[in-house]
C-alpha atoms as a PDB file:
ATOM      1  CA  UNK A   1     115.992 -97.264  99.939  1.00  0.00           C
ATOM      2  CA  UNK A   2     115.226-100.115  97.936  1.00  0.00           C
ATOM      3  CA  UNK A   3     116.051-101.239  94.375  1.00  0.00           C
ATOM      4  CA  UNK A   4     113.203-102.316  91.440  1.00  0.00           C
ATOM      5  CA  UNK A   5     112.956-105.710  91.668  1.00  0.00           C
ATOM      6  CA  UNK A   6     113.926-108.047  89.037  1.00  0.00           C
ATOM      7  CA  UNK A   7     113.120-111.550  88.053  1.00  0.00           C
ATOM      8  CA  UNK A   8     115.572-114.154  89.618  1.00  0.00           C
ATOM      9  CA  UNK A   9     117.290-115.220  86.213  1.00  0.00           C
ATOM     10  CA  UNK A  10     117.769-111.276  85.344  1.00  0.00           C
ATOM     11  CA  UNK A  11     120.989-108.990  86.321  1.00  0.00           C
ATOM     12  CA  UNK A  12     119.620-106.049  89.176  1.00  0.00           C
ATOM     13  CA  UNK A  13     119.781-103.006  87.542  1.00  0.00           C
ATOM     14  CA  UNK A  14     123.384-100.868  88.264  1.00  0.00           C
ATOM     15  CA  UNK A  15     123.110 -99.153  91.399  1.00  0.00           C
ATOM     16  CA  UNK A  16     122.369 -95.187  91.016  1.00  0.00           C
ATOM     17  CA  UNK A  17     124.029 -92.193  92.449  1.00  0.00           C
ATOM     18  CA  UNK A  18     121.981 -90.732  95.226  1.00  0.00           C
ATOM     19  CA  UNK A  19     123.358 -87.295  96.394  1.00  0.00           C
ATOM     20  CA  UNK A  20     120.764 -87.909  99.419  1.00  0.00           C
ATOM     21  CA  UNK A  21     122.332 -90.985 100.411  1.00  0.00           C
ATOM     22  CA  UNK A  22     125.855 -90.191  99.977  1.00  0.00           C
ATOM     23  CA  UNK A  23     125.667 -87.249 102.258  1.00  0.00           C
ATOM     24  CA  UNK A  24     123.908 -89.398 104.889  1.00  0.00           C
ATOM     25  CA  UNK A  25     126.625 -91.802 105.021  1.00  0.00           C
ATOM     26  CA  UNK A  26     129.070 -89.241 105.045  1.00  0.00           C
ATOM     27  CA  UNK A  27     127.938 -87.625 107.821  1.00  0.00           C
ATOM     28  CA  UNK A  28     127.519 -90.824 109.586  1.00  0.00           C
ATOM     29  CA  UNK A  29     131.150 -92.206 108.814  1.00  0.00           C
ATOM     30  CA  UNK A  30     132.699 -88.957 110.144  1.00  0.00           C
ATOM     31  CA  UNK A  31     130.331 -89.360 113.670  1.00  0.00           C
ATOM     32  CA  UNK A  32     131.363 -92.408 114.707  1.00  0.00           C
ATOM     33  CA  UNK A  33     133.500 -92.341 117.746  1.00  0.00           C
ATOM     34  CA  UNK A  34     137.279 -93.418 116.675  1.00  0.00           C
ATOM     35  CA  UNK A  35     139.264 -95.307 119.399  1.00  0.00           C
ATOM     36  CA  UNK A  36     142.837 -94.235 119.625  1.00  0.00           C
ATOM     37  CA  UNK A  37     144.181 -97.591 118.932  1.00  0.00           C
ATOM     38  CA  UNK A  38     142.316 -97.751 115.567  1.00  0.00           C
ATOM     39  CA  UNK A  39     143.783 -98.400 112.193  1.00  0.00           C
ATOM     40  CA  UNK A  40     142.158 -97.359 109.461  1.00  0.00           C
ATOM     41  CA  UNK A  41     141.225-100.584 108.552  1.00  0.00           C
ATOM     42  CA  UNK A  42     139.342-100.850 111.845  1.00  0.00           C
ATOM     43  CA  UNK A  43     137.478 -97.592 111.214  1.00  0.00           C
ATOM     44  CA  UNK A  44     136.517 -98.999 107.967  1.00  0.00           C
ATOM     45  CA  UNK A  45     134.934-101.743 109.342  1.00  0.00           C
ATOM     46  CA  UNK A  46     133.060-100.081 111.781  1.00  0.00           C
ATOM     47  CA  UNK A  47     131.720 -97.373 109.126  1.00  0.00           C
ATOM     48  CA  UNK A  48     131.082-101.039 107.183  1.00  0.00           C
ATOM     49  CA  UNK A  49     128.855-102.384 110.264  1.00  0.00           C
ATOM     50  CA  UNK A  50     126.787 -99.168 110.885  1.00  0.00           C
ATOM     51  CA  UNK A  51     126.058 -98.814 106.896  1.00  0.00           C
ATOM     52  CA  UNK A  52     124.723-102.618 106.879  1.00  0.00           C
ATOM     53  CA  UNK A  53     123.171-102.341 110.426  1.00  0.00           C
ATOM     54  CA  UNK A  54     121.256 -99.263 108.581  1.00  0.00           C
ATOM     55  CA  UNK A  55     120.795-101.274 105.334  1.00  0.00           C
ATOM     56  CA  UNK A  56     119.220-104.344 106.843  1.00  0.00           C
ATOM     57  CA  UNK A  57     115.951-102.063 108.428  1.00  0.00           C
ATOM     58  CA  UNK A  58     115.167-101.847 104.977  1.00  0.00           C
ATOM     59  CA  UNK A  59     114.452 -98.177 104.724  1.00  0.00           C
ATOM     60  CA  UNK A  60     112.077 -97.327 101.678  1.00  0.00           C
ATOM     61  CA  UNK A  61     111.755 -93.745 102.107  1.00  0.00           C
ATOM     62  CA  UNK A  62     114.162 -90.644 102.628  1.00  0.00           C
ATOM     63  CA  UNK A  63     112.633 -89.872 106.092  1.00  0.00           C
ATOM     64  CA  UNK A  64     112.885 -93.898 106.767  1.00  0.00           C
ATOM     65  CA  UNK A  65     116.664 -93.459 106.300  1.00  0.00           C
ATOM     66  CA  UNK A  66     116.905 -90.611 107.928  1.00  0.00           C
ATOM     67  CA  UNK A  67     115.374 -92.972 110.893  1.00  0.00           C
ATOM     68  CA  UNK A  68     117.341 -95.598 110.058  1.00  0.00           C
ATOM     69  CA  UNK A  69     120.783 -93.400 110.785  1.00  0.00           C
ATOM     70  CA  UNK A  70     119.287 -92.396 113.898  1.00  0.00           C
ATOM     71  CA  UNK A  71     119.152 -95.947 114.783  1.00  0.00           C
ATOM     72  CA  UNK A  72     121.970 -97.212 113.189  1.00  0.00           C
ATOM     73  CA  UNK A  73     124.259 -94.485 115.110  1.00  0.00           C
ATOM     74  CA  UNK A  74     122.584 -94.834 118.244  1.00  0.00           C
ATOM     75  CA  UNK A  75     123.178 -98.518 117.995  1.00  0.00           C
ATOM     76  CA  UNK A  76     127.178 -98.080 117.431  1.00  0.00           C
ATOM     77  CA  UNK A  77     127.184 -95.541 120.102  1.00  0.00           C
ATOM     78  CA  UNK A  78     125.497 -97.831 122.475  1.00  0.00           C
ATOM     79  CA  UNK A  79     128.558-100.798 121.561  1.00  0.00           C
ATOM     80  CA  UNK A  80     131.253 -98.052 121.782  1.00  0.00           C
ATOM     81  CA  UNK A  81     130.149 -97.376 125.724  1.00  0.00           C
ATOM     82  CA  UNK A  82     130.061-100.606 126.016  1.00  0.00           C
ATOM     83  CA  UNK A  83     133.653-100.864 125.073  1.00  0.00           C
ATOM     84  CA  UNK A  84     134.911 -97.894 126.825  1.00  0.00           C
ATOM     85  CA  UNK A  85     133.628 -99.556 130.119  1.00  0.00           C
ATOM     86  CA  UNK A  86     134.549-102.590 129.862  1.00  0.00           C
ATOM     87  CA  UNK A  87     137.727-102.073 131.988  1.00  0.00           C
ATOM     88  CA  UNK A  88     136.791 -99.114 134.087  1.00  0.00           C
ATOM     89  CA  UNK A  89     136.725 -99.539 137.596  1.00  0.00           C
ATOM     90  CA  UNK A  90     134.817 -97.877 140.768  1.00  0.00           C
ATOM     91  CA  UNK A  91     133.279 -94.474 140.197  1.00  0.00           C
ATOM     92  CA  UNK A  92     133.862 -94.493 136.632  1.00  0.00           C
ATOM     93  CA  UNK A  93     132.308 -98.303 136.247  1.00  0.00           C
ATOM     94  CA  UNK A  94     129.107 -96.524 137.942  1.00  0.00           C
ATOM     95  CA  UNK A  95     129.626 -93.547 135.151  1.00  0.00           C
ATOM     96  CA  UNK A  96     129.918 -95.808 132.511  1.00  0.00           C
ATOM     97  CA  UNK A  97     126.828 -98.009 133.775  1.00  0.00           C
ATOM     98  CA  UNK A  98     124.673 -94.945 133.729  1.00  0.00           C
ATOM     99  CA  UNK A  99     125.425 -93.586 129.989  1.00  0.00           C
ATOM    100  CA  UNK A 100     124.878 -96.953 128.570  1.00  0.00           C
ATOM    101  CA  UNK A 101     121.610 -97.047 130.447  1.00  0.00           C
ATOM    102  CA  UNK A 102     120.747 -93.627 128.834  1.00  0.00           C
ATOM    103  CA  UNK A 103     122.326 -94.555 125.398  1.00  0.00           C
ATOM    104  CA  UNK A 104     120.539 -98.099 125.019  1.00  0.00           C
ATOM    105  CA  UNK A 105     117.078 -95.943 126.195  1.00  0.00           C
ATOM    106  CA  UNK A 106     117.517 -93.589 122.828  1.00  0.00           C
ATOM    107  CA  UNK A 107     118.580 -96.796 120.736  1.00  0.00           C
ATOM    108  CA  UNK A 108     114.992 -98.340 122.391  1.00  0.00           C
ATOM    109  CA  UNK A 109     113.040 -95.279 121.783  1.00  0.00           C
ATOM    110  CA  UNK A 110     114.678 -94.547 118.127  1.00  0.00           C
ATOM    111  CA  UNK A 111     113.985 -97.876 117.020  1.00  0.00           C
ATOM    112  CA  UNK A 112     110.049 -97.206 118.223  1.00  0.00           C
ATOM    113  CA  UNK A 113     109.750 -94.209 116.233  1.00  0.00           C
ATOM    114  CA  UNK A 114     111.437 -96.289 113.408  1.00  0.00           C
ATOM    115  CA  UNK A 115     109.058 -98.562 113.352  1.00  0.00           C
ATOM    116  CA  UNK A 116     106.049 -96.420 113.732  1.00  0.00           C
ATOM    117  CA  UNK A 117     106.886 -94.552 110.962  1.00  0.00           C
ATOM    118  CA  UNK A 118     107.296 -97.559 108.416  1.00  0.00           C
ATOM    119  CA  UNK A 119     103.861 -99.063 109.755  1.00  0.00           C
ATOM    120  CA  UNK A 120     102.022 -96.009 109.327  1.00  0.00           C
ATOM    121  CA  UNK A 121      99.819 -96.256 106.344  1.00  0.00           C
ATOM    122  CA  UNK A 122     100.833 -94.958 103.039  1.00  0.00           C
ATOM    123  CA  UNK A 123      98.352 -93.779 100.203  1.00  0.00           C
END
């Protein structure tokens, strides 16, 4: 959600604690798929990526973040099978193929409902 805006020469006001918000990004740190390899550090920046991914769709509402996760997650999970085929080979290349076919489908169709929602009219 955004932030009052301020005049350029002023400080933006101190961020404030949203309950709402800090659940969502809970949830959606603890749901992204962890590679064995992984350090922590390398988690961390992955929870950083999918949290600014989600950030920069500038969602205004509660239900447009709620969107925005969807998108946001469906986007990382759409990368992640990406990496997890990269080296397969034979019938497992073909399996591979055919979930990121599926998971770049629901990152397409999420990010259609996204934006229907924040061009439908508000009164």
């Amino acid at each position: 959600m955004t932030q009052p805006a301020c005049a350029p020469d002023e400080e933006p006001p101190p961020p404030v604690d949203d309950p709402f918000l800090e659940r969502l990004f809970g949830v959606m740190c603890e749901h992204i798929p962890a590679r064995r390899e992984d350090t922590f550090v390398d988690r961390v920046r992955r929870w950083y990526e999918t949290l600014r991914f989600m950030a920069e769709l500038h969602p205004r509402t509660s239900a447009e973040c709620l969107m925005a996760a969807d998108v946001s997650m469906k986007n990382q999970f759409v990368l992640e099978t990406l990496e997890r085929g990269r080296d397969a080979k034979g019938q497992q290349r073909l399996m591979r193929s055919r979930e990121f076919i599926d998971r770049a489908r629901d990152l397409h169709e999420a990010q259609l409902q996204y934006d229907l929602l924040r061009n439908r009219p508000t009164h």
